[in-house]
Each structure stands twice: as structure tokens, then as C-alpha cells.
C-alpha atoms as a PDB file:
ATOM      1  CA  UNK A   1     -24.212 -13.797   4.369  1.00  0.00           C
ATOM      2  CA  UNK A   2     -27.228 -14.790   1.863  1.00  0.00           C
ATOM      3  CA  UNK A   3     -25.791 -17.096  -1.036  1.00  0.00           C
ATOM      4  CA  UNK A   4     -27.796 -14.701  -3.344  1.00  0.00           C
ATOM      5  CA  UNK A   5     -26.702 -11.355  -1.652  1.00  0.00           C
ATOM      6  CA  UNK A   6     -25.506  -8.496  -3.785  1.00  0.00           C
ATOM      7  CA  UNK A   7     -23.350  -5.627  -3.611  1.00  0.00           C
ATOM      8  CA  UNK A   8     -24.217  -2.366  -5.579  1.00  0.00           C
ATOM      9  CA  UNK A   9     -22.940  -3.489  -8.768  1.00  0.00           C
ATOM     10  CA  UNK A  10     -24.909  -6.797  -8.961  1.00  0.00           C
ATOM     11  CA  UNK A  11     -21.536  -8.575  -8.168  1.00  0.00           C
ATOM     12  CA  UNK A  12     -22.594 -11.709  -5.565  1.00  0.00           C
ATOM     13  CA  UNK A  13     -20.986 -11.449  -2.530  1.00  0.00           C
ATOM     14  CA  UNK A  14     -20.528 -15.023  -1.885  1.00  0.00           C
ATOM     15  CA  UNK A  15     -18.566 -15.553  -5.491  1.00  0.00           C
ATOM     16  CA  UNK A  16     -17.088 -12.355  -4.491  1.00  0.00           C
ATOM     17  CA  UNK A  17     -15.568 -14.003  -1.500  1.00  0.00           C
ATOM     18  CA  UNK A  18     -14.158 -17.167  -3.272  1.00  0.00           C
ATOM     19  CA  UNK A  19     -12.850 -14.725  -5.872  1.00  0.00           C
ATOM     20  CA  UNK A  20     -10.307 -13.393  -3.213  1.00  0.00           C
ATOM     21  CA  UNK A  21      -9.742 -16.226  -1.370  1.00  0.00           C
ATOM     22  CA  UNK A  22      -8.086 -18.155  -4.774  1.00  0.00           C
ATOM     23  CA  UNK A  23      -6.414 -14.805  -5.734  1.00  0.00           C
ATOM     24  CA  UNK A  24      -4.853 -14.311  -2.049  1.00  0.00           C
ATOM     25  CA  UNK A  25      -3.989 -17.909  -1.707  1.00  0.00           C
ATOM     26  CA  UNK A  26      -2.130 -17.909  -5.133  1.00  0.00           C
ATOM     27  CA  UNK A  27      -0.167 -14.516  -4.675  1.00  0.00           C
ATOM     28  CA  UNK A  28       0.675 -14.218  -0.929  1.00  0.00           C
ATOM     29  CA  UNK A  29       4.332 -15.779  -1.881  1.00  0.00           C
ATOM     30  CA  UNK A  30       4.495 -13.086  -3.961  1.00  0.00           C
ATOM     31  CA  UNK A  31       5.189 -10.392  -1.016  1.00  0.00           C
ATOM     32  CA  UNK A  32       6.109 -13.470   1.127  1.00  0.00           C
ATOM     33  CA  UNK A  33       8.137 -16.223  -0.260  1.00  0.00           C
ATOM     34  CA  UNK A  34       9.606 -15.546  -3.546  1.00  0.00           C
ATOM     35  CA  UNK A  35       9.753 -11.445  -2.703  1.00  0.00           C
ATOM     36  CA  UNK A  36       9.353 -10.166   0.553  1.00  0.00           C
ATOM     37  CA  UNK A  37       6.893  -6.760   1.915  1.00  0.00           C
ATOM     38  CA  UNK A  38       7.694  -4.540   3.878  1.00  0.00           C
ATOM     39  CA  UNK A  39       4.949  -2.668   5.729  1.00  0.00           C
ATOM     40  CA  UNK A  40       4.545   0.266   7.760  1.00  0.00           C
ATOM     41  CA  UNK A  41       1.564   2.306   9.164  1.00  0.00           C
ATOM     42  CA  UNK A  42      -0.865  -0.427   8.830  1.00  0.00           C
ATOM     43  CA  UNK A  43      -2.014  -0.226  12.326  1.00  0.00           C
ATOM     44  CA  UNK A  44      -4.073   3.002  10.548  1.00  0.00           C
ATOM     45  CA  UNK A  45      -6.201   0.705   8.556  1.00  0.00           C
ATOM     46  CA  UNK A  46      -8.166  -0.860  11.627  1.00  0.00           C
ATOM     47  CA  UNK A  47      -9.238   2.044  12.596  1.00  0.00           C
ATOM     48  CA  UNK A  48     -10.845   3.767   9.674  1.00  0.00           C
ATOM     49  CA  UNK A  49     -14.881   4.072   9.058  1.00  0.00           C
ATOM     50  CA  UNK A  50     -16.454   0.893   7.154  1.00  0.00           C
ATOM     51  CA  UNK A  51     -16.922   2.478   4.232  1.00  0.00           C
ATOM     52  CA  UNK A  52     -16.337   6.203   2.537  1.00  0.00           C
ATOM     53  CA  UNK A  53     -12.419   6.063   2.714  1.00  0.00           C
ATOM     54  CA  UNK A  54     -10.594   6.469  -0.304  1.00  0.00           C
ATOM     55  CA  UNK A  55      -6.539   5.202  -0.494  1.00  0.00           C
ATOM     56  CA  UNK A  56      -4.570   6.770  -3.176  1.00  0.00           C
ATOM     57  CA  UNK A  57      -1.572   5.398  -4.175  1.00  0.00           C
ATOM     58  CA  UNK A  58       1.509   5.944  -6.935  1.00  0.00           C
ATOM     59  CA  UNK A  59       1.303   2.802  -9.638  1.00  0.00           C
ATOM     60  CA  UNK A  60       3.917   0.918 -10.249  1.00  0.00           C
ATOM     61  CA  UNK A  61       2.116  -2.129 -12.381  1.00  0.00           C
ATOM     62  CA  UNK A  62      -1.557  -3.032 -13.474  1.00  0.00           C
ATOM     63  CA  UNK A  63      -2.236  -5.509 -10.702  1.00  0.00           C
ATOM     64  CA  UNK A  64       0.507  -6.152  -8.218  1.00  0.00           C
ATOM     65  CA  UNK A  65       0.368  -3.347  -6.310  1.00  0.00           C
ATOM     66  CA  UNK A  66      -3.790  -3.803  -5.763  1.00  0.00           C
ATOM     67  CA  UNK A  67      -3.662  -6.968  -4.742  1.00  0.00           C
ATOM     68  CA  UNK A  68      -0.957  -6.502  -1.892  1.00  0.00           C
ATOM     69  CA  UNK A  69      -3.180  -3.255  -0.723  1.00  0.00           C
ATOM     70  CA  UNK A  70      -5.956  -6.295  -0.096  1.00  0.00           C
ATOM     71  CA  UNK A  71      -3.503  -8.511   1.653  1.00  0.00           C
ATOM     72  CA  UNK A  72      -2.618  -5.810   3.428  1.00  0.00           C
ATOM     73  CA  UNK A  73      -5.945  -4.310   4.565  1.00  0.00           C
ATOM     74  CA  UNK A  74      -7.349  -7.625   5.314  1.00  0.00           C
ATOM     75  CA  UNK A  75      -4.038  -8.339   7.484  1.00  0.00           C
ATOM     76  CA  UNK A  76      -4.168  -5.527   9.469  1.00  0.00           C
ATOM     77  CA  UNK A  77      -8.180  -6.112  10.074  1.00  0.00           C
ATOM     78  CA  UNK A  78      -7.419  -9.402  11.528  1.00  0.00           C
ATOM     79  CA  UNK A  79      -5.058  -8.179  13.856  1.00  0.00           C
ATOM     80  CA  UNK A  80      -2.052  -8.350  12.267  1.00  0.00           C
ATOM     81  CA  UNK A  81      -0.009  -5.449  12.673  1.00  0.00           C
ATOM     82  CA  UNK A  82       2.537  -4.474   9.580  1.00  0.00           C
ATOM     83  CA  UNK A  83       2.385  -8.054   8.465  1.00  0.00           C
ATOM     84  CA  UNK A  84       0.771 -10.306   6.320  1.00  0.00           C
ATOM     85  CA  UNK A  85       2.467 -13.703   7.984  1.00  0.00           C
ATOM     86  CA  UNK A  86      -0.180 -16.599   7.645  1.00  0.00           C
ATOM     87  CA  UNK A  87      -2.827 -16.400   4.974  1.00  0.00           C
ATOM     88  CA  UNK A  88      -5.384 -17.205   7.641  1.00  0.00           C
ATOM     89  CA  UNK A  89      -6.522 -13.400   7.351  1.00  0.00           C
ATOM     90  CA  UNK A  90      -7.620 -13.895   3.729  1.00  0.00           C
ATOM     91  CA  UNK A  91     -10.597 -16.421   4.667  1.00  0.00           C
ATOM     92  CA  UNK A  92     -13.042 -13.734   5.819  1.00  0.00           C
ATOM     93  CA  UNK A  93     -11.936 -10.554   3.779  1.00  0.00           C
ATOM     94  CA  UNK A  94     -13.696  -7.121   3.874  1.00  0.00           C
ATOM     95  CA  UNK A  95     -16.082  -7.550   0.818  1.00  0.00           C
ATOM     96  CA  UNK A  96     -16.289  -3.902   0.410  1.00  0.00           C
ATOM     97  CA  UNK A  97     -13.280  -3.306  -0.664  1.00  0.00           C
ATOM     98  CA  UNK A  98     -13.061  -1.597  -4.468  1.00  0.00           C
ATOM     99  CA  UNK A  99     -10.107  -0.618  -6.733  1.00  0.00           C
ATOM    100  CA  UNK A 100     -10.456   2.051  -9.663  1.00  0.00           C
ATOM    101  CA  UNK A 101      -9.009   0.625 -13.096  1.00  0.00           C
ATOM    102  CA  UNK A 102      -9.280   1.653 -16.759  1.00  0.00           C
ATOM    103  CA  UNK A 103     -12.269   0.233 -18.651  1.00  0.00           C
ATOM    104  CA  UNK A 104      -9.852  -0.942 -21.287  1.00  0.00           C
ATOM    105  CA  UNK A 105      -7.738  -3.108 -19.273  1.00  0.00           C
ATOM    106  CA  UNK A 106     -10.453  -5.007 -17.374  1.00  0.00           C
ATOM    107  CA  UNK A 107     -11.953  -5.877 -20.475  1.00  0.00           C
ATOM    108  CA  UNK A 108      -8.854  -7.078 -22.710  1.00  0.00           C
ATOM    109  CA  UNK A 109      -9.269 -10.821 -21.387  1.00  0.00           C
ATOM    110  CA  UNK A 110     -11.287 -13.335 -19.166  1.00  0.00           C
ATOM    111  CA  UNK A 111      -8.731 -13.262 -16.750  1.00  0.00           C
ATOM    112  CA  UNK A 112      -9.051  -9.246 -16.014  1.00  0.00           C
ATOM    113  CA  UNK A 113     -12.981 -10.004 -16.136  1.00  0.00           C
ATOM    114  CA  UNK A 114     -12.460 -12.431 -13.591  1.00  0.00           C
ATOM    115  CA  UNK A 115     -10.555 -10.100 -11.483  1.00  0.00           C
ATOM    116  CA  UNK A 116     -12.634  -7.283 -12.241  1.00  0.00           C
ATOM    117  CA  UNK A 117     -15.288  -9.091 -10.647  1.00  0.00           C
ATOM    118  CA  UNK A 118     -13.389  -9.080  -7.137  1.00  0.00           C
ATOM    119  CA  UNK A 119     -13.844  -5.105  -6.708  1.00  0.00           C
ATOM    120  CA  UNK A 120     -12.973  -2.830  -9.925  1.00  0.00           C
ATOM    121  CA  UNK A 121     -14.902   0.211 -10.580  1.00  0.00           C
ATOM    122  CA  UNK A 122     -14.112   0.817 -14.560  1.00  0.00           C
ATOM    123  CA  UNK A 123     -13.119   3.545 -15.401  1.00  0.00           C
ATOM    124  CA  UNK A 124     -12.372   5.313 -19.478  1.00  0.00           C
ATOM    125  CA  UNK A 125      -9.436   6.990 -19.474  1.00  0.00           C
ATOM    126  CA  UNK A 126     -10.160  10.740 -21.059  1.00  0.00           C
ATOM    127  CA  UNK A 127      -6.873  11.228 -22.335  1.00  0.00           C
ATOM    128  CA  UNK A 128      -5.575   7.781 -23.575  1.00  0.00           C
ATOM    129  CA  UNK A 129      -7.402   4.632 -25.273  1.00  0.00           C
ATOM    130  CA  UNK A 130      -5.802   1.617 -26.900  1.00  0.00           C
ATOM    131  CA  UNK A 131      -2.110   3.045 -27.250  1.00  0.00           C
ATOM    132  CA  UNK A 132      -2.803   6.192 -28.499  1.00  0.00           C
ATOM    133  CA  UNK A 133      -3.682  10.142 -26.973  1.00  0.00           C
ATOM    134  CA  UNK A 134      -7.103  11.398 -27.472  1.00  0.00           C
ATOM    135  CA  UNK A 135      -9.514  14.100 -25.794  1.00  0.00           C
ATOM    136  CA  UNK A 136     -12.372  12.736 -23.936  1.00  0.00           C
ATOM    137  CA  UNK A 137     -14.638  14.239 -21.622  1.00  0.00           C
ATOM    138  CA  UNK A 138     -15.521  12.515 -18.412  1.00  0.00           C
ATOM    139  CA  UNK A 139     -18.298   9.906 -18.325  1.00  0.00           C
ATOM    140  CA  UNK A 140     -20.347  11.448 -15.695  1.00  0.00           C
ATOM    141  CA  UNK A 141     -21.397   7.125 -15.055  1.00  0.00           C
ATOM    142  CA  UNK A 142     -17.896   6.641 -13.983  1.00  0.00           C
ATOM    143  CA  UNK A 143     -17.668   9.586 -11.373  1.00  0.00           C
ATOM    144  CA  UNK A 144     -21.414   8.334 -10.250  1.00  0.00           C
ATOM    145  CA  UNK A 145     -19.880   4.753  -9.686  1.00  0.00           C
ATOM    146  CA  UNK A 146     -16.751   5.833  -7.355  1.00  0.00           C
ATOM    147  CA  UNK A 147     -19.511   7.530  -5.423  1.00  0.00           C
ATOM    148  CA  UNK A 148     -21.195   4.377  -5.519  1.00  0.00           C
ATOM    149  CA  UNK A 149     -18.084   2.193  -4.302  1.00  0.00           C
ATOM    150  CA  UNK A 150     -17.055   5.226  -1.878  1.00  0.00           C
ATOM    151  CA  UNK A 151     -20.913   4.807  -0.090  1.00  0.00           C
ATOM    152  CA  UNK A 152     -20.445   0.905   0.455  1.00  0.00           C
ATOM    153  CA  UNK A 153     -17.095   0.661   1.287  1.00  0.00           C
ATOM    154  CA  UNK A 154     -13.279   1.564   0.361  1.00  0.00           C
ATOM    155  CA  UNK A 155     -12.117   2.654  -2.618  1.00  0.00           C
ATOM    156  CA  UNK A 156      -8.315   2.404  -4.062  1.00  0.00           C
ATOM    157  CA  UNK A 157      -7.144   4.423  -6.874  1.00  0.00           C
ATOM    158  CA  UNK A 158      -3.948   5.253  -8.780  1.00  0.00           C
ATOM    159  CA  UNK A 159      -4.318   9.354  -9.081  1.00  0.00           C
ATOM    160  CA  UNK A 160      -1.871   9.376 -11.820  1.00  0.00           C
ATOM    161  CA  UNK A 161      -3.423   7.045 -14.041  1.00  0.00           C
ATOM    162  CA  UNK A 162      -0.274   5.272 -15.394  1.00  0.00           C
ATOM    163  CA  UNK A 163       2.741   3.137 -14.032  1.00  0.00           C
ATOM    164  CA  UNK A 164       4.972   5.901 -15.148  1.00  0.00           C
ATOM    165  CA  UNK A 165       6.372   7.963 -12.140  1.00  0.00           C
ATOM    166  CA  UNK A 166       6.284  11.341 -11.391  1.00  0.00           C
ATOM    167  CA  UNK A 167       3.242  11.975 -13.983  1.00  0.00           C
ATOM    168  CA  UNK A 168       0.690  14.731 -13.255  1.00  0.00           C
ATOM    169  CA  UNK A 169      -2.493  14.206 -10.941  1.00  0.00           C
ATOM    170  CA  UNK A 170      -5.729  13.801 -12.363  1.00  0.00           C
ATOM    171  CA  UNK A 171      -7.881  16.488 -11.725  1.00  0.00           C
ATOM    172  CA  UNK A 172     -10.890  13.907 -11.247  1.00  0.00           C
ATOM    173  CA  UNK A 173      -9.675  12.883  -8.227  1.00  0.00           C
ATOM    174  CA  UNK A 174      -9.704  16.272  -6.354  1.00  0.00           C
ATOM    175  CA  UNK A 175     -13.472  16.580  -8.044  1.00  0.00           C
ATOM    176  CA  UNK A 176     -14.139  13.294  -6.459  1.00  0.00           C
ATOM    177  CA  UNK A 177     -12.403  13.248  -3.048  1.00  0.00           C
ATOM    178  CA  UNK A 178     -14.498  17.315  -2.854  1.00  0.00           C
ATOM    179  CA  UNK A 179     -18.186  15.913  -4.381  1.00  0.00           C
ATOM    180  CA  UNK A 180     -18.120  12.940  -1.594  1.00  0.00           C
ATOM    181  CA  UNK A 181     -15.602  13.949   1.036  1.00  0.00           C
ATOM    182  CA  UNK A 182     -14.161  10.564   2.184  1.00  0.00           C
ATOM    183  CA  UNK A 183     -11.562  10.042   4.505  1.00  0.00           C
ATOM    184  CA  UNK A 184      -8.213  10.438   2.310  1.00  0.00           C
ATOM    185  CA  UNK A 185      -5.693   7.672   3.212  1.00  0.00           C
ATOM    186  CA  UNK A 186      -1.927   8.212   1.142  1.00  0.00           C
ATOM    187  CA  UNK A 187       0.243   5.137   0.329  1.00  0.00           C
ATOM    188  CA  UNK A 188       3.392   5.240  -1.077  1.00  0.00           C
ATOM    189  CA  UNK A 189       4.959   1.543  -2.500  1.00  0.00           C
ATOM    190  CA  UNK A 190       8.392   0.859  -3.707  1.00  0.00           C
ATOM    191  CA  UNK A 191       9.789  -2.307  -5.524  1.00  0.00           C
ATOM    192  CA  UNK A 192       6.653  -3.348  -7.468  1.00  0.00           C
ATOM    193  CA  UNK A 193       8.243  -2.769 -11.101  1.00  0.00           C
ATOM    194  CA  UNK A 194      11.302  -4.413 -10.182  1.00  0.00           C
ATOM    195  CA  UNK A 195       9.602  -7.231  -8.581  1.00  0.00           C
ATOM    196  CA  UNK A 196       7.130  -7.490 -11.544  1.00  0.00           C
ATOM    197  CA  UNK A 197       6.194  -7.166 -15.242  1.00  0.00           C
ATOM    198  CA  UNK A 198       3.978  -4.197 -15.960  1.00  0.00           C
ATOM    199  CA  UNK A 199       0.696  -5.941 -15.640  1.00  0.00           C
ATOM    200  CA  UNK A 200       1.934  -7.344 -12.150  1.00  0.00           C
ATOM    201  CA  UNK A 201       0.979 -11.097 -13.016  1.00  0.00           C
ATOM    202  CA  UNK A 202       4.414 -12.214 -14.075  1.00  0.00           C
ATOM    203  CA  UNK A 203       7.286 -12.235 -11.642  1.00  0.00           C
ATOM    204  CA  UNK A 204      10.093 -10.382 -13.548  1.00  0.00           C
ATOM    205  CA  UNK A 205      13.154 -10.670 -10.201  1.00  0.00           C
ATOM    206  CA  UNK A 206      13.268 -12.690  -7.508  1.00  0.00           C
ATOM    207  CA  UNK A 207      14.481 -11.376  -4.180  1.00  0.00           C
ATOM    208  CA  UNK A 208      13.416  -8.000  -4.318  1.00  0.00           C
ATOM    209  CA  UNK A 209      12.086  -5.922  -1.153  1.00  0.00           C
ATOM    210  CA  UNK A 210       9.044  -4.029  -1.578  1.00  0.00           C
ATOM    211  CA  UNK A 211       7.621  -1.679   0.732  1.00  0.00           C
ATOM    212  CA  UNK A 212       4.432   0.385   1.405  1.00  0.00           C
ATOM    213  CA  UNK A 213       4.084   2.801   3.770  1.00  0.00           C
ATOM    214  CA  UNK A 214       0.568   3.996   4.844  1.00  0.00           C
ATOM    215  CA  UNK A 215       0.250   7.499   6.224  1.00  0.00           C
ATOM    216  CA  UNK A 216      -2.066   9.479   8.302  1.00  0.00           C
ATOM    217  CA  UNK A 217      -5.169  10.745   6.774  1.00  0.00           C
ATOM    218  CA  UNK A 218      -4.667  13.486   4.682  1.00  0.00           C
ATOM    219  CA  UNK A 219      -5.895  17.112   6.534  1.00  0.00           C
ATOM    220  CA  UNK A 220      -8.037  18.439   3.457  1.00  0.00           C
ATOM    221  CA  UNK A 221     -10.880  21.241   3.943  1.00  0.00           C
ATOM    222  CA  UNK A 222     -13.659  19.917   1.604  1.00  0.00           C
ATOM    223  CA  UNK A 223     -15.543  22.847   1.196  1.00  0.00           C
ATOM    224  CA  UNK A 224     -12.673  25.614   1.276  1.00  0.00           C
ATOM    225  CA  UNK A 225      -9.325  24.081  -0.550  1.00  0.00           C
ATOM    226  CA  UNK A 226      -9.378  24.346  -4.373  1.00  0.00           C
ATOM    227  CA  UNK A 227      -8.909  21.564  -6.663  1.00  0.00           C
ATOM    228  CA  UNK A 228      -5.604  22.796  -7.171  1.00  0.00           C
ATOM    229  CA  UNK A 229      -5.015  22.747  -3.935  1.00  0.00           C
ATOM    230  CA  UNK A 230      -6.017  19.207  -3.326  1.00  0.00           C
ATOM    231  CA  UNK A 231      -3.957  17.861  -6.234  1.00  0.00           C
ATOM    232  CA  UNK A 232      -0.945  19.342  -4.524  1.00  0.00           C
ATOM    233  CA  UNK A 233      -1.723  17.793  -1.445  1.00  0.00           C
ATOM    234  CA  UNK A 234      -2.209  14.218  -3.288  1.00  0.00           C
ATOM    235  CA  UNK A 235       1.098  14.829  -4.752  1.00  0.00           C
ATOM    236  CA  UNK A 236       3.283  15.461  -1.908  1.00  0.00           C
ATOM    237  CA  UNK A 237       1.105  12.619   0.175  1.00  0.00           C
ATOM    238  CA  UNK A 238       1.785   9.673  -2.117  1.00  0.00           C
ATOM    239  CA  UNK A 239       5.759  11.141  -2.781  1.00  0.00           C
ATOM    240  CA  UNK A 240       5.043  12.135  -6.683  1.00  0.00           C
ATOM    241  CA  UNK A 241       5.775  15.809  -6.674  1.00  0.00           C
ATOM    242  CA  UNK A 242       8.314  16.615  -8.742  1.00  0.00           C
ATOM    243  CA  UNK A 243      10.323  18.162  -6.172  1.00  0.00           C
ATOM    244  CA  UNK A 244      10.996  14.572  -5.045  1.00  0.00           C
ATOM    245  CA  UNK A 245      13.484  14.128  -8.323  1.00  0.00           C
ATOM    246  CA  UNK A 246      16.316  16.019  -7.406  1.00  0.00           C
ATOM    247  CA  UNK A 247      17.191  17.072 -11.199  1.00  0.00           C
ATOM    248  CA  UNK A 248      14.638  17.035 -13.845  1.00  0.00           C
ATOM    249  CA  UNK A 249      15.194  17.157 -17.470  1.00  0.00           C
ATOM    250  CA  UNK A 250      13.607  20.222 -19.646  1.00  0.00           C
ATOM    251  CA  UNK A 251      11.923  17.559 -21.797  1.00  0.00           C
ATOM    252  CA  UNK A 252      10.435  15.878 -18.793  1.00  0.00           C
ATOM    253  CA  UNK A 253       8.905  18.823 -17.393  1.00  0.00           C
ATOM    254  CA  UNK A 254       7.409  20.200 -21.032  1.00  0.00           C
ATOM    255  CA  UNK A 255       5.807  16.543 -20.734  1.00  0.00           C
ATOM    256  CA  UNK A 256       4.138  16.654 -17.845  1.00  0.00           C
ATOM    257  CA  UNK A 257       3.190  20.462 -18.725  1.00  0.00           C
ATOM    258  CA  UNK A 258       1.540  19.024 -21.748  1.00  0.00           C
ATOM    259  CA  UNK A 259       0.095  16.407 -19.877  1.00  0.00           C
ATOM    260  CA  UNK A 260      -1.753  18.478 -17.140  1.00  0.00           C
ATOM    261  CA  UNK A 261      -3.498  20.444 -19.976  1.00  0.00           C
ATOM    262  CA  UNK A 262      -4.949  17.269 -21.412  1.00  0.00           C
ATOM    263  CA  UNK A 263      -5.827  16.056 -17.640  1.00  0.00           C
ATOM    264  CA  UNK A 264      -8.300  19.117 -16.839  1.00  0.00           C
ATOM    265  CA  UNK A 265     -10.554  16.680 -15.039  1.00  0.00           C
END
């Protein structure tokens, strides 16, 4: 690899590199020391295409939960099978490896610039911004770089857009996953926002068992299934269908109905 090498976004690859070495190295007693992760279903990961496979995921904090889907990944490419025992793995990562995160975050200190640089793809939100609700339509830029990411490599993304469980689907995503058709790989993760604050850089509880469990592609006809469709299919895939809660409350449900209107794309 050419010191001066680039990836799409201008980002050099050999900065890139260091960038995830230091983050691994500092977190990996994180999900192996002070908490402990369990995997299953990474064997999966080994065998997918280099690039044009999109993860989604349910969100459980800002930056935990990405960074253990890199230990992970990297892991399982090096051979290691539902385990990320000896931080050997993180040396060489996968450099094409991107994560889809709100504009605003990435750009509310140096140290979310500095981790932005290791693989975000910034996105605006279209229905909040700095606190509040508002109604914005999609920056066709943003759509254009997931394409982008999904073309070089692997792409992660949080569907729902917030830590908050059981919260609608974007729409976007189903746009997305039909425009470039990548291979569609569920996770579901547990523990996260016990284990950590809501930005996922603080350890909050000690002790705690997390788990993600990788699944099987998802089966999704690209040209024929509806975006409605495909939103139900992300839903039941990554365990955020309300059917999962075995009694919701009236006001919960008006909120997510409220929610979906604002989240037409």
C-alpha cells in the first residue's frame, strides 16, 4: 500500500490504518476485559464479496456498537471464528470498511473528526437536527456517498436512526439497499447501553455481557419487493418489529405512527 494512496473520499489509507489500529488497541478490553462479547454467526463474515455488502444493525449508543462490528469483522477475517481473543487481527484491518453516522455528531468535536476519519459516511438527519424535530428532504449527496462506500467496500448502518429501541425504519434505507442492491447482512446486539453511556466512549457498568448475533443474508427481490416490503423485512431481521414487545403502550404506538410519517424517505 502507497503512503499517498487514497480511498474515495480523499481519506489516506495509510493514516486510515493507524487510525484503527490506536482505536482497536484502546477499546478491545472493552468487549474483552472489563465487559465481555459474545458472538455468534461470524463465520458469515469471511465469506461475503469485498465490497457492496451492507450490515444493518439496531443502535444501542453513538460509537460502541461500531467499533465492536470492526473488531468483529476484522476477527473473523483473520480466522478467528466468533471471537475476538488476541488483538493480533487488528494490525492489518479491512480498510474498506465504512459506517453511516449523522453529520451532526461527527462534527461536534475533534475527537468524532478523528474517528470520522476511520470510515463514516455523514449523513443529515431529515427529521431531527441539534435537539429539536424538523422536515428535511434528503440530500441527494448523502444517498450518492453510501453508493460510493457500498462500491469500495462495506457499509454499516443503524436503519432506525436513533439509540431508542423499537423506533420506525427509515425509508432511505429500503431506497438504498433497492438503487444499489448489496448483499444485506442483519445484526442484532444486546448489552451496549448497559455496558455504556450513550455516545459509547464512557464505560457506564462493568461486568456486563454483550452479544451480537450475525444472521444469514437477508432473501430480498431487488427489483420486485416494495419499499414497504423491504422495511418489514429490515425490521424483523435486526429484531425491531414491534411484535417483538409483547405489550405496547397506546402512546408508544401513536409515536412511532407519528414518526413513520415524518420518515417518508
Amino acid at each position: 500500500m502507497g503512503l499517498f494512496k487514497r480511498n474515495p473520499f480523499g481519506h489516506f489509507l495509510f493514516l486510515k490504518k493507524w487510525l484503527i489500529r490506536i482505536f482497536g488497541l484502546l477499546s478491545h478490553r472493552r468487549y474483552r476485559g472489563y465487559n465481555e462479547l459474545s458472538i455468534e454467526g461470524s463465520d458469515i463474515i469471511k465469506n461475503l464479496p469485498d465490497n457492496n455488502v451492507l450490515f444493518v444493525s439496531n443502535h444501542q449508543t453513538y460509537f460502541a456498537d461500531v467499533t465492536a462490528m470492526f473488531h468483529v469483522f476484522n476477527a473473523s477475517l483473520s480466522g478467528r471464528v466468533d471471537s475476538i481473543k488476541n488483538i493480533g487481527y487488528i494490525w492489518q484491518p479491512k480498510l474498506n470498511i465504512y459506517y453511516v453516522a449523522a453529520k451532526e455528531t461527527m462534527n461536534a468535536g475533534l475527537i468524532y473528526r478523528i474517528m470520522a476519519y476511520a470510515g463514516a459516511v455523514s449523513v443529515e438527519r431529515t427529521w431531527r437536527a441539534k435537539g429539536e424535530e424538523v422536515e428535511r428532504k434528503v440530500n441527494p449527496d448523502d444517498t450518492k456517498n453510501i453508493g460510493m462506500a457500498l462500491e469500495d467496500g462495506w457499509v454499516i448502518t443503524f436503519p432506525q436512526g436513533t439509540t431508542k429501541p423499537f423506533k420506525p425504519i427509515r425509508k432511505g434505507t429500503a431506497h438504498i439497499i433497492k438503487q444499489y442492491k448489496p448483499v444485506v447482512i442483519p445484526i442484532v446486539i444486546d448489552g451496549f447501553r448497559r455496558s455504556f453511556d450513550k455516545k459509547g466512549i464512557r464505560i457506564k457498568k462493568r461486568g456486563i455481557l454483550q452479544t451480537m448475533q450475525i444472521k444469514e443474508p437477508l432473501d430480498i427481490d431487488y427489483e420486485n419487493d416494495s419499499v414497504e416490503e423491504i422495511v418489514s423485512k429490515l425490521e424483523y431481521a435486526i429484531e425491531q418489529h414491534p411484535s417483538f414487545l409483547k405489550v405496547i403502550p397506546s402512546d408508544a404506538i401513536k409515536e412511532m405512527e407519528e414518526l413513520n410519517k415524518k420518515r417518508a424517505y
